[in-house]
C-alpha atoms as a PDB file:
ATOM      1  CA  UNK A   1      27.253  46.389  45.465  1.00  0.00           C
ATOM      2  CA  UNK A   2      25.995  47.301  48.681  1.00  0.00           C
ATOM      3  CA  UNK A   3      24.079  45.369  51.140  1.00  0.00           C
ATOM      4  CA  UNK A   4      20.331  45.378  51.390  1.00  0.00           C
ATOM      5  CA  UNK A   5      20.575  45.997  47.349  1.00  0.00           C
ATOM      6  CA  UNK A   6      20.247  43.542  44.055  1.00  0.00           C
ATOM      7  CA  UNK A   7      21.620  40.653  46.334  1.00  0.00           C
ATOM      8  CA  UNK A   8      18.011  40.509  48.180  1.00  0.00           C
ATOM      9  CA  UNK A   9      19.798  38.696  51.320  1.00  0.00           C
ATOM     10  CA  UNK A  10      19.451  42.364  53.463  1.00  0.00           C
ATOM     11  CA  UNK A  11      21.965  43.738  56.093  1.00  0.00           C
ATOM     12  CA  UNK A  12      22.570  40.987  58.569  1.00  0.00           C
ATOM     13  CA  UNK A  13      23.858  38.209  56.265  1.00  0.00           C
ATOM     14  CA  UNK A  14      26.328  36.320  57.295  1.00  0.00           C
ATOM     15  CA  UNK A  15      27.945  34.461  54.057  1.00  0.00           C
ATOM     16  CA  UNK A  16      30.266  32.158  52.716  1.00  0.00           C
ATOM     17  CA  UNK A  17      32.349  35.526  51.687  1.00  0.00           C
ATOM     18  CA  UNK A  18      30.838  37.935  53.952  1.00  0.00           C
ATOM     19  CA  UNK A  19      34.253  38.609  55.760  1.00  0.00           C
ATOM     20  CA  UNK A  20      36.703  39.038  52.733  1.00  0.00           C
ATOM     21  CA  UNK A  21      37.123  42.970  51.807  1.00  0.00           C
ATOM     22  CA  UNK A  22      34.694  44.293  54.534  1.00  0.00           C
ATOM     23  CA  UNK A  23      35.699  46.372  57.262  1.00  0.00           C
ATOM     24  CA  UNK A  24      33.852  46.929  60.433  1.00  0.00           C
ATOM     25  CA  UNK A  25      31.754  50.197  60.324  1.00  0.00           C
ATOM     26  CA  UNK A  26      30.175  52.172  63.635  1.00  0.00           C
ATOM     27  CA  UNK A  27      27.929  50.801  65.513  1.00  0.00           C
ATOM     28  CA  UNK A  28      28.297  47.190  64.541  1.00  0.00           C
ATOM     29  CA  UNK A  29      27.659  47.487  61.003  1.00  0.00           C
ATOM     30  CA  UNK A  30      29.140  45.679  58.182  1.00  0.00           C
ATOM     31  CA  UNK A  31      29.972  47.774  55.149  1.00  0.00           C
ATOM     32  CA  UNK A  32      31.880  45.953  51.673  1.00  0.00           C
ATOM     33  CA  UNK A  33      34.534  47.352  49.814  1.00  0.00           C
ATOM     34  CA  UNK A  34      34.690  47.804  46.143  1.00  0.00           C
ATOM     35  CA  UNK A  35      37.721  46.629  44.215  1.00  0.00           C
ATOM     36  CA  UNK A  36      39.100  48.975  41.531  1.00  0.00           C
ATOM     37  CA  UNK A  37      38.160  47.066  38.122  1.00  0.00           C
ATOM     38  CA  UNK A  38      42.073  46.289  37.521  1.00  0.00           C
ATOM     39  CA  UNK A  39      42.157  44.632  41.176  1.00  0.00           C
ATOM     40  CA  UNK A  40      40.957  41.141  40.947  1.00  0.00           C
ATOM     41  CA  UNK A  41      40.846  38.598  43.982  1.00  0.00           C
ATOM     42  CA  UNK A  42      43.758  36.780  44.273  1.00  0.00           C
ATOM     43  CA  UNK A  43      41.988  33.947  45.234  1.00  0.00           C
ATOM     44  CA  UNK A  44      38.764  33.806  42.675  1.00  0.00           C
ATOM     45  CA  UNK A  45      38.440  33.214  39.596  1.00  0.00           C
ATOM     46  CA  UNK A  46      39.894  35.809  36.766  1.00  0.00           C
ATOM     47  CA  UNK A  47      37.268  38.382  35.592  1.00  0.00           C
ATOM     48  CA  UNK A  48      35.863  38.572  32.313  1.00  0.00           C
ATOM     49  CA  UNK A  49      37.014  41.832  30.283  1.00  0.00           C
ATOM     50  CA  UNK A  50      34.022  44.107  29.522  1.00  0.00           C
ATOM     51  CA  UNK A  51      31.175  43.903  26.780  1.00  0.00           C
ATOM     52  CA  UNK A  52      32.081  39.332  26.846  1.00  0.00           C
ATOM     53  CA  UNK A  53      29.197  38.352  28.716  1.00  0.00           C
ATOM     54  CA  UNK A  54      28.711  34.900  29.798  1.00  0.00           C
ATOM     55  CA  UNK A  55      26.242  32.553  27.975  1.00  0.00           C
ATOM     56  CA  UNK A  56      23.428  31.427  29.659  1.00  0.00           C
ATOM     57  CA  UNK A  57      23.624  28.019  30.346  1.00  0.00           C
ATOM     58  CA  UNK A  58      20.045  27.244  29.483  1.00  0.00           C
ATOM     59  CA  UNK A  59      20.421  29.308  26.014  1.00  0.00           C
ATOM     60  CA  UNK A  60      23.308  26.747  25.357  1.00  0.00           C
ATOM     61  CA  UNK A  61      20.755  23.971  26.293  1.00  0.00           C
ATOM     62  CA  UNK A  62      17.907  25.514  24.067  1.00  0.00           C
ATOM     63  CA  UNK A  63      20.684  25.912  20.944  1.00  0.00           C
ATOM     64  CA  UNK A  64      21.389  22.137  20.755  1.00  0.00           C
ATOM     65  CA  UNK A  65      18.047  21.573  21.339  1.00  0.00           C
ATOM     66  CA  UNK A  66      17.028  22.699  17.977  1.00  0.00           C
ATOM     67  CA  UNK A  67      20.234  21.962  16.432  1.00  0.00           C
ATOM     68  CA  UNK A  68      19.907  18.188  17.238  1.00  0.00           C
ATOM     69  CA  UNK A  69      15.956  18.382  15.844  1.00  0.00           C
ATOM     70  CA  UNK A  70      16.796  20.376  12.808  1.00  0.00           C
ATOM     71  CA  UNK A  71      19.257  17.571  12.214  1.00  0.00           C
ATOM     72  CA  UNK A  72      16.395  14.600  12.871  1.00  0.00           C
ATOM     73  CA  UNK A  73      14.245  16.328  10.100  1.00  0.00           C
ATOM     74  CA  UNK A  74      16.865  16.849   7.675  1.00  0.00           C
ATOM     75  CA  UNK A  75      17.591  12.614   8.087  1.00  0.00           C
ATOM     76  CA  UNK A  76      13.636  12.039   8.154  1.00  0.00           C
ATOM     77  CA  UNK A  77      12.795  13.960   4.864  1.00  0.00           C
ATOM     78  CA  UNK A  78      15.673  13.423   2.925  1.00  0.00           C
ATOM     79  CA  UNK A  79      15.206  11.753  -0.160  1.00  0.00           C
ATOM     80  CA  UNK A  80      16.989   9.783  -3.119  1.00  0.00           C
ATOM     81  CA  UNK A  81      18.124  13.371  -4.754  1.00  0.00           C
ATOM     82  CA  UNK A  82      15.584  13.184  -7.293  1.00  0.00           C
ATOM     83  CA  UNK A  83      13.367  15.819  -6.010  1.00  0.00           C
ATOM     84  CA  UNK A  84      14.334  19.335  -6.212  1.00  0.00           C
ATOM     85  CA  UNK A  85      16.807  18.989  -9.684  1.00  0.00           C
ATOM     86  CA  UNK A  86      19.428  17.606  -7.576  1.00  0.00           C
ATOM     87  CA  UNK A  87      21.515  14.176  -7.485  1.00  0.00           C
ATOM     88  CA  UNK A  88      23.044  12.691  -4.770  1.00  0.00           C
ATOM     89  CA  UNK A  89      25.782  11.238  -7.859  1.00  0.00           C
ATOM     90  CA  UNK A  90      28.158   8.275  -7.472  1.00  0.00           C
ATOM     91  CA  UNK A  91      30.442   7.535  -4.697  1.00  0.00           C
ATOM     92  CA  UNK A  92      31.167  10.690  -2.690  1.00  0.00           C
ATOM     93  CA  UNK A  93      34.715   9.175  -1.634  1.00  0.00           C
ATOM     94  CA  UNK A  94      33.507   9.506   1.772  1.00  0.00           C
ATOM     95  CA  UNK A  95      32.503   5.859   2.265  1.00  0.00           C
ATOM     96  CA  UNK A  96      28.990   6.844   2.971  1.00  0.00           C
ATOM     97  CA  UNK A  97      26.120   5.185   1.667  1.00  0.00           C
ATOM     98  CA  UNK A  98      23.393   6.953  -0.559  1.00  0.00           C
ATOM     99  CA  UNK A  99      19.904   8.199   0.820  1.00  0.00           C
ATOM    100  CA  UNK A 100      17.832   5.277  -0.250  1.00  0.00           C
ATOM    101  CA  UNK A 101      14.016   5.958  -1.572  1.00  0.00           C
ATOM    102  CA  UNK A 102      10.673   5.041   0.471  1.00  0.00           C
ATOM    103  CA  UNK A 103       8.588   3.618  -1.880  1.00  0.00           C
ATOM    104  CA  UNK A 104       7.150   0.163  -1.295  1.00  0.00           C
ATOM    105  CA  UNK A 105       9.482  -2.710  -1.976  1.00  0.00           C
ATOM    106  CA  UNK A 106       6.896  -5.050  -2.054  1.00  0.00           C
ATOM    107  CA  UNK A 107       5.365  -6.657  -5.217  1.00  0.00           C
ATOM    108  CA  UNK A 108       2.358  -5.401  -6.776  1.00  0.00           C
ATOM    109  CA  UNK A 109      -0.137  -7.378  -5.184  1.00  0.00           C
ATOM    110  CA  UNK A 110      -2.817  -7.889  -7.597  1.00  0.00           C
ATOM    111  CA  UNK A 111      -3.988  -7.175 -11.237  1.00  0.00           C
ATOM    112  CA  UNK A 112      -7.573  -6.440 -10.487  1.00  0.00           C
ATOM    113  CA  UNK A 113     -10.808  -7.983  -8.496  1.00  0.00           C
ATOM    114  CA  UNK A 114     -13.675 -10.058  -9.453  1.00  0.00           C
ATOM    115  CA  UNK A 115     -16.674  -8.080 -10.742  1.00  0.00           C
ATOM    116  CA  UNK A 116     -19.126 -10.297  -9.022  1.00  0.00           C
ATOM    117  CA  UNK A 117     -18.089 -10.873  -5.500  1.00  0.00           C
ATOM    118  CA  UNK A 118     -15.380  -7.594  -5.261  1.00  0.00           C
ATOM    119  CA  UNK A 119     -12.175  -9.978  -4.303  1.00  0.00           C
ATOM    120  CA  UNK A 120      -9.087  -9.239  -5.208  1.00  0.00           C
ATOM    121  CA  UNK A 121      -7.573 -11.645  -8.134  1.00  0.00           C
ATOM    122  CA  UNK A 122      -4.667 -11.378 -10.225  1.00  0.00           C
ATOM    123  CA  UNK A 123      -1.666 -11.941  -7.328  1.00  0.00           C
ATOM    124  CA  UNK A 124       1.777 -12.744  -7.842  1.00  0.00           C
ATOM    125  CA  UNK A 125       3.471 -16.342  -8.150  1.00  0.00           C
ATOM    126  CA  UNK A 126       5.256 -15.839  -4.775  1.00  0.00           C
ATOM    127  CA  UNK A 127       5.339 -15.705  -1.291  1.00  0.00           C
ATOM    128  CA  UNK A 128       4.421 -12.547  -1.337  1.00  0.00           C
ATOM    129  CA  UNK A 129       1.581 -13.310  -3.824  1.00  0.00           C
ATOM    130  CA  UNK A 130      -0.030 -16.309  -1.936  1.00  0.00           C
ATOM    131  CA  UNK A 131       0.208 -14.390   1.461  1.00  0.00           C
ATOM    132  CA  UNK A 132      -2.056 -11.272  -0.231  1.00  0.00           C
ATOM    133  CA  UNK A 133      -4.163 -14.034  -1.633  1.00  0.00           C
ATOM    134  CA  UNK A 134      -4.797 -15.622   1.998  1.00  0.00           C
ATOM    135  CA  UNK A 135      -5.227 -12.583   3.583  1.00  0.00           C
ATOM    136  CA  UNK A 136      -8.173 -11.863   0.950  1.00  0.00           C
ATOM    137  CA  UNK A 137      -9.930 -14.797   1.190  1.00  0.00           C
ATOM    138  CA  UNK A 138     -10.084 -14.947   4.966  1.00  0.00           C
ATOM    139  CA  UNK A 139     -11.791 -11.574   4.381  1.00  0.00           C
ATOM    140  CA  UNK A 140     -14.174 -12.974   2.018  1.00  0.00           C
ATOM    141  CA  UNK A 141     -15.483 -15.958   4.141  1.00  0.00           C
ATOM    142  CA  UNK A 142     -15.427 -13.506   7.407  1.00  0.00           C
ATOM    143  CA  UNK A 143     -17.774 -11.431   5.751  1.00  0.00           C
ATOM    144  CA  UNK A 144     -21.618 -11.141   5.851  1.00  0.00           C
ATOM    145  CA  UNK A 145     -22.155 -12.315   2.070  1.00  0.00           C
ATOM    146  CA  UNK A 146     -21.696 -16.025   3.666  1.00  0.00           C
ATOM    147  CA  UNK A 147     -25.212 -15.979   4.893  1.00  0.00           C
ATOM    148  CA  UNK A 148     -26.919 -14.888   1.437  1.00  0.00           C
ATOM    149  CA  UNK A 149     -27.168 -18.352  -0.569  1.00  0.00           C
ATOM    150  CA  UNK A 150     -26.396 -16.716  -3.938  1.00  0.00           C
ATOM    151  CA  UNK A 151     -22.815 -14.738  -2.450  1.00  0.00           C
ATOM    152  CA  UNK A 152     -21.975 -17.349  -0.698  1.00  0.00           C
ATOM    153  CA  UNK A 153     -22.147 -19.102  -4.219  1.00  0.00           C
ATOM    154  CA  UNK A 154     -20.065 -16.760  -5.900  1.00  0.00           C
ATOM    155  CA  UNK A 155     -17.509 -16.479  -3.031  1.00  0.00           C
ATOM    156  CA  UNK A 156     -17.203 -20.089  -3.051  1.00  0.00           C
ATOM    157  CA  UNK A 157     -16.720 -20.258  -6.756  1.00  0.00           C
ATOM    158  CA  UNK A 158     -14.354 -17.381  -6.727  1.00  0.00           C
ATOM    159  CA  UNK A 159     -11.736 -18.493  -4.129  1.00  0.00           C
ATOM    160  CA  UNK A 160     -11.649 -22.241  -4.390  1.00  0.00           C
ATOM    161  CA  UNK A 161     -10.081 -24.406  -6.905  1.00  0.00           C
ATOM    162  CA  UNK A 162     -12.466 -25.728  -9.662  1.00  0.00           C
ATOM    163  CA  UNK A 163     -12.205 -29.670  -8.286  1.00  0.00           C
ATOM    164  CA  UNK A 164     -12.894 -28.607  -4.660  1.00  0.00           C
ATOM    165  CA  UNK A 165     -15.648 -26.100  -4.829  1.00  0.00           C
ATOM    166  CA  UNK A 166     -18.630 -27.931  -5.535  1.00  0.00           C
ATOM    167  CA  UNK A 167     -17.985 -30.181  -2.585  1.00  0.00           C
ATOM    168  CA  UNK A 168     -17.179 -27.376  -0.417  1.00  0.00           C
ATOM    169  CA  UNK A 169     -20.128 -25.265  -1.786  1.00  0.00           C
ATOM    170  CA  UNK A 170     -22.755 -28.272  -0.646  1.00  0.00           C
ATOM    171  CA  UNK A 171     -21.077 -28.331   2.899  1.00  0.00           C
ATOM    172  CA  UNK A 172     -21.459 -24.291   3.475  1.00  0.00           C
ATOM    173  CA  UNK A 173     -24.627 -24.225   2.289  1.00  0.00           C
ATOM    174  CA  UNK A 174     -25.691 -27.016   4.560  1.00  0.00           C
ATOM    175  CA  UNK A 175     -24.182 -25.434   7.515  1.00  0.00           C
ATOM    176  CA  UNK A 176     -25.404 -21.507   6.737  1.00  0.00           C
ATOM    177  CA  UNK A 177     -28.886 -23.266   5.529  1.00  0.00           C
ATOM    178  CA  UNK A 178     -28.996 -23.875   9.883  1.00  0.00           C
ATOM    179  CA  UNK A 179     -32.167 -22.095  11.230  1.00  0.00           C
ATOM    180  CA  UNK A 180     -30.216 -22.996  14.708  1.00  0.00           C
ATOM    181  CA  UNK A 181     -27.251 -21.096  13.305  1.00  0.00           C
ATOM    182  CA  UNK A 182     -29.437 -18.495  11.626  1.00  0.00           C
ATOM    183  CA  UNK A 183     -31.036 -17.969  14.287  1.00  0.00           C
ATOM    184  CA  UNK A 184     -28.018 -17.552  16.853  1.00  0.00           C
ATOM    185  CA  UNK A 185     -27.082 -15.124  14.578  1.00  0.00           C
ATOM    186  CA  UNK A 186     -30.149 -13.235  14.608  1.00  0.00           C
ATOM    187  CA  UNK A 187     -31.103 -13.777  11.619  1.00  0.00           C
ATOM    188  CA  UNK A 188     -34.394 -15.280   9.189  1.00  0.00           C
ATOM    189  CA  UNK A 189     -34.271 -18.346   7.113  1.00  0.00           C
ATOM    190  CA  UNK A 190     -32.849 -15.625   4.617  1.00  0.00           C
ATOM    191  CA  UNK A 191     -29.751 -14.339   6.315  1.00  0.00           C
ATOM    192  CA  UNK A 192     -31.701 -11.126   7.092  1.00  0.00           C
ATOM    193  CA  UNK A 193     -31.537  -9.064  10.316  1.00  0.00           C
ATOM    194  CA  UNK A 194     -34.764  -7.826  11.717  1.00  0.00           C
ATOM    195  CA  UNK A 195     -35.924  -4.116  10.966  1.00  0.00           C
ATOM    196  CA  UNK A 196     -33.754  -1.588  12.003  1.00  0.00           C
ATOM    197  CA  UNK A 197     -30.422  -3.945  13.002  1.00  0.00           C
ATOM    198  CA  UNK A 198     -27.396  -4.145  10.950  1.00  0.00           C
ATOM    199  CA  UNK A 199     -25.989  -7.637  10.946  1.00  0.00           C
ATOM    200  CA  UNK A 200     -22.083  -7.109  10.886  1.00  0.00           C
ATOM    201  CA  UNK A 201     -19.857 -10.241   9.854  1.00  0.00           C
ATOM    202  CA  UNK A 202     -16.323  -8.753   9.308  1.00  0.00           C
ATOM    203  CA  UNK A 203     -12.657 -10.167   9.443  1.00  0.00           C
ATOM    204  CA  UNK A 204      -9.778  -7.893  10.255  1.00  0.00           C
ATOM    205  CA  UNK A 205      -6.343  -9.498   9.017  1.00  0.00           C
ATOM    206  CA  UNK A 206      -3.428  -8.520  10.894  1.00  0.00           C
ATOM    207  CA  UNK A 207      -0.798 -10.746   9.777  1.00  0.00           C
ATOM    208  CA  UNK A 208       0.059 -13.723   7.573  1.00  0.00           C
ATOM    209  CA  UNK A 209       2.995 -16.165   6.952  1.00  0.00           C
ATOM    210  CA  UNK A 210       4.190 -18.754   4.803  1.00  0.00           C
ATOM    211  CA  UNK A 211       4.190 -22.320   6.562  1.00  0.00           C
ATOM    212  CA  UNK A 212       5.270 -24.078   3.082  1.00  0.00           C
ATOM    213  CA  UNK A 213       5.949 -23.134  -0.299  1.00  0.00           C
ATOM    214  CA  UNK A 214       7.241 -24.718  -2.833  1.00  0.00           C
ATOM    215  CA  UNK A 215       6.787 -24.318  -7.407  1.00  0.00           C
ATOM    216  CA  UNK A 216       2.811 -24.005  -7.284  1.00  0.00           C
ATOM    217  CA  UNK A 217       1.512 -24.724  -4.096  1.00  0.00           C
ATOM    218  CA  UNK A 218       2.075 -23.115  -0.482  1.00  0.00           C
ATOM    219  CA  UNK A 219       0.568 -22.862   2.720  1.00  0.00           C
ATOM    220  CA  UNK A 220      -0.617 -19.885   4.329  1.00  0.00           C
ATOM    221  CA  UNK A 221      -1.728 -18.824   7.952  1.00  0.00           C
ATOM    222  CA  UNK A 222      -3.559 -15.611   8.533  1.00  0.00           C
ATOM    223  CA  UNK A 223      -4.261 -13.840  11.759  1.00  0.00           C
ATOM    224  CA  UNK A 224      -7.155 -11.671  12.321  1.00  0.00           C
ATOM    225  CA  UNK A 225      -9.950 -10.406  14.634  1.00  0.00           C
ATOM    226  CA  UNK A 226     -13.380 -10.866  13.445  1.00  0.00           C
ATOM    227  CA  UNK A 227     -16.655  -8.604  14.471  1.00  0.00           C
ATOM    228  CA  UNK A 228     -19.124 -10.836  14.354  1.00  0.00           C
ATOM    229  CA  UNK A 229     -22.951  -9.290  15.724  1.00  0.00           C
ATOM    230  CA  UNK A 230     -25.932  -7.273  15.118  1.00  0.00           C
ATOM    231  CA  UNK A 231     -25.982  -3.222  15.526  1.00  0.00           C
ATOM    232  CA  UNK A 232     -28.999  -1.590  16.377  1.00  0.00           C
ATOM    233  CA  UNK A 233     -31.311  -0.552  19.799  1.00  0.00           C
ATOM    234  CA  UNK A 234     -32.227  -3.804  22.050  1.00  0.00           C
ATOM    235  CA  UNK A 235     -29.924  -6.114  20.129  1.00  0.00           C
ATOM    236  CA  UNK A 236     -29.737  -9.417  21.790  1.00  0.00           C
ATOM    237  CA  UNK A 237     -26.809 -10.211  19.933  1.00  0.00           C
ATOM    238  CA  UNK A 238     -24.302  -7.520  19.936  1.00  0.00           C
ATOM    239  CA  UNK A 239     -21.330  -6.959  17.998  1.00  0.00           C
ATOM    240  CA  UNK A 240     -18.580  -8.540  19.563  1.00  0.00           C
ATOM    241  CA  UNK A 241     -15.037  -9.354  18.908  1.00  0.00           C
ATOM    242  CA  UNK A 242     -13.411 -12.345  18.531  1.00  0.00           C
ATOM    243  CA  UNK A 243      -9.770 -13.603  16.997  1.00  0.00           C
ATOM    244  CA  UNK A 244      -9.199 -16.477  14.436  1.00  0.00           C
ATOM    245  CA  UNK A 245      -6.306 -17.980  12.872  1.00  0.00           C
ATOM    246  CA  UNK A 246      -7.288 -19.317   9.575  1.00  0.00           C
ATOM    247  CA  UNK A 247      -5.070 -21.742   7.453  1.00  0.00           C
ATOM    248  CA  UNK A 248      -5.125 -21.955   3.384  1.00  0.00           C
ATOM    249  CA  UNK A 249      -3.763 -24.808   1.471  1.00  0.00           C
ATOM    250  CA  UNK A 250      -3.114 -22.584  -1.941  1.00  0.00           C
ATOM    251  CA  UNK A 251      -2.643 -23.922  -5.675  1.00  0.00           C
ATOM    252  CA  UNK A 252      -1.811 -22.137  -8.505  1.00  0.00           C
ATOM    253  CA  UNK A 253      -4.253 -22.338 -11.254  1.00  0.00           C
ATOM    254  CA  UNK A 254      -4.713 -20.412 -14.109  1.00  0.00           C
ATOM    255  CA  UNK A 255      -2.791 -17.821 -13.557  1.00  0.00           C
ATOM    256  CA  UNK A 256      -4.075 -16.992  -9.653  1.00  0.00           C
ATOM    257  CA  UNK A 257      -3.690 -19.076  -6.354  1.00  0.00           C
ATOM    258  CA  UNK A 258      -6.980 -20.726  -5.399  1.00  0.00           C
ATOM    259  CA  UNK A 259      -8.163 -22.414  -2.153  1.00  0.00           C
ATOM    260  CA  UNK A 260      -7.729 -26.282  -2.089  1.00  0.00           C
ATOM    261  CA  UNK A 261      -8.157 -26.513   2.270  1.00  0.00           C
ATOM    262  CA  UNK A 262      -9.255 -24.373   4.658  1.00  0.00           C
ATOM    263  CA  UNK A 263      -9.399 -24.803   8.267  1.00  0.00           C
ATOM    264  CA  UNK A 264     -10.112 -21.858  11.445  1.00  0.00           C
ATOM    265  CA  UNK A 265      -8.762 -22.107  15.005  1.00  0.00           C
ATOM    266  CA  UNK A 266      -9.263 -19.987  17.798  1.00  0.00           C
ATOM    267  CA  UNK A 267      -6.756 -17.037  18.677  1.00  0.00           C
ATOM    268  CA  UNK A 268      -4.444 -15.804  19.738  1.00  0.00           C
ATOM    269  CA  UNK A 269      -6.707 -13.412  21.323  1.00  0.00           C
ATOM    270  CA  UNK A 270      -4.942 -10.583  23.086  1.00  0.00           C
ATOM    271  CA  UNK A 271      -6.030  -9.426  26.862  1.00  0.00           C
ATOM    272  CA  UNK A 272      -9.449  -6.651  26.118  1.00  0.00           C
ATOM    273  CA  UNK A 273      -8.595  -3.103  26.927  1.00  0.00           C
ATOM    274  CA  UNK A 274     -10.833  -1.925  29.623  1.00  0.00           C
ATOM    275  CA  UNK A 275     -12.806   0.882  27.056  1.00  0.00           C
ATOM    276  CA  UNK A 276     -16.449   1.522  26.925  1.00  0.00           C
ATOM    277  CA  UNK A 277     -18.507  -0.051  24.199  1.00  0.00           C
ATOM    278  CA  UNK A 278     -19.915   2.231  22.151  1.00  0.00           C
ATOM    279  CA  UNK A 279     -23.753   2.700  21.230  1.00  0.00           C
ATOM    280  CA  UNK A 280     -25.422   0.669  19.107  1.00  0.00           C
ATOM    281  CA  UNK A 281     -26.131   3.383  16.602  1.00  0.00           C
ATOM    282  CA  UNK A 282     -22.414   4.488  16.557  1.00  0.00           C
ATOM    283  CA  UNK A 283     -21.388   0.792  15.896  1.00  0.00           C
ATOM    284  CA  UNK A 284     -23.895   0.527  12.773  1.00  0.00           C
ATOM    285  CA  UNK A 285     -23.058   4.163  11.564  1.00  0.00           C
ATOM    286  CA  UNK A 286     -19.317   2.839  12.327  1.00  0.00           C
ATOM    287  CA  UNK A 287     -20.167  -0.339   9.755  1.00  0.00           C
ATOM    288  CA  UNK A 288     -21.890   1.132   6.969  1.00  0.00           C
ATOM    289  CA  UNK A 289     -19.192   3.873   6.569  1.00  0.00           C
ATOM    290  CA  UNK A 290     -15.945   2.290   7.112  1.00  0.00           C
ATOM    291  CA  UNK A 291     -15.206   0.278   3.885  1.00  0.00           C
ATOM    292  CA  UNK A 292     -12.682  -3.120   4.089  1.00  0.00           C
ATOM    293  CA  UNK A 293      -9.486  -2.987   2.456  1.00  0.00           C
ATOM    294  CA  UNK A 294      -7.975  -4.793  -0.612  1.00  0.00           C
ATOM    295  CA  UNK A 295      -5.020  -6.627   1.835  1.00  0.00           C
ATOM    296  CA  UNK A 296      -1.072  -7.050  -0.139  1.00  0.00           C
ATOM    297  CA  UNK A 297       1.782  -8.778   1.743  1.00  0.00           C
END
């Protein structure tokens, strides 16, 4: 290779090799010899025979690259060896353990829902079964049906036990009959919002768990946010968000868990993310189109 050529560092360079095989041409020049193919340096390293490139390093890199992903999404998608016609059999002998399946493990929360007031019934005689139970009821006295007299009847009636929901029935209605609370609210003396407003009342569970259980009875804390508001232009009483812990004393009766105490404490309420509200129009279109959930443990 000759100076000034594919080496780009032009006639003058100076090296870390740039005195080894060169001899001194006229006029102060610098010329390099080339080595017969057979001669190598006895100092360097050994050359390669022809036609055995070396591998780039970075097509090594790329190679396990994909090997190592092609790997992660053979482990992510493999399945119990029913799919396909294929079994994964017995033991193997290798000691390894089969591919195990990703359905739910937990137990089927409910048999059905009431036809009158839409809450879940039917749930299991179980931890499991009482948290899914709590979780629905603190949806179903978050919600806006609590300020209509006759839902907040058949909500009551629904969720609480038979001996208990008379008495609680007369203190609800006493307390959602408020015009102060009404009114606070944004609401008439019928639990309506004013033309053009959507009055939002809506819990958000995000977690339950059992504080006692034991044969028929249990104890159940549920954690949620609750939207609580009206939607619409020039609302004075916007929705806003706010987080509860509510806590049911459960019996079974009849063949479901029903409400015999329920109390509501503030938070935990996480630090607000600094993210702009959005208009009142989105926040009602947001409402009416974005249907609750059925919650299971």
């Amino acid at each position: 290779m000759s100076l000034g050529g594919d080496d780009g560092y032009g006639g003058d360079y100076e090296g870390h090799e740039a005195r080894r095989g060169r001899g001194a041409a006229p006029e102060g020049h610098l010329t390099r010899t080339r080595l017969p193919e057979g001669d190598g340096d006895p100092y360097g390293p050994p050359r390669r025979a022809p036609g055995r490139p070396k591998p780039s390093r970075n097509l090594i890199t790329v190679v396990g690259v994909i090997v190592l992903l092609l790997a992660a999404i053979a482990f992510v998608n493999r399945g119990d060896g029913k799919d396909g016609g294929s079994s994964s059999g017995g033991d193997t002998g290798g000691g390894g353990t089969e591919a195990q399946p990703t359905a739910p493990t937990g137990e089927r929360p409910v048999d059905g829902k009431n036809a009158t007031t839409d809450i879940a019934s039917g749930f299991a005689k179980s931890e499991q079964g009482a948290q899914s139970a709590a979780a629905n009821y603190a949806v179903a006295l978050g919600s806006d049906g609590m300020f209509k007299a006759d839902r907040r009847k058949a909500i009551v009636n629904t969720i609480y036990a038979p001996g208990v929901a008379g008495a609680r029935l007369k203190e609800l209605d006493k307390a959602f009959s408020n015009n102060k609370i009404l009114s606070n609210a944004g609401l008439d003396a019928s639990g309506d919002p004013p033309d053009g407003m959507t009055f939002v009342s809506r819990a958000n569970p995000v977690g339950a768990k059992v504080e006692k259980f034991k044969d028929d009875e249990a104890q159940i804390a549920v954690w949620h946010s609750q939207l609580f508001g009206l939607a619409g232009e020039g609302s004075k009483n916007p929705v806003a968000e706010s987080w509860y812990t509510d806590t049911f004393k459960l019996k079974w009766i009849k063949g479901d868990w029903k409400v015999t105490q329920y109390t509501q404490k503030n938070g935990p309420a996480p630090v607000g993310r600094d993210q702009a509200a959005s208009s009142a129009e989105d926040m009602a279109n947001a409402v009416q189109g974005f249907g609750g959930f059925t919650y299971a443990r």
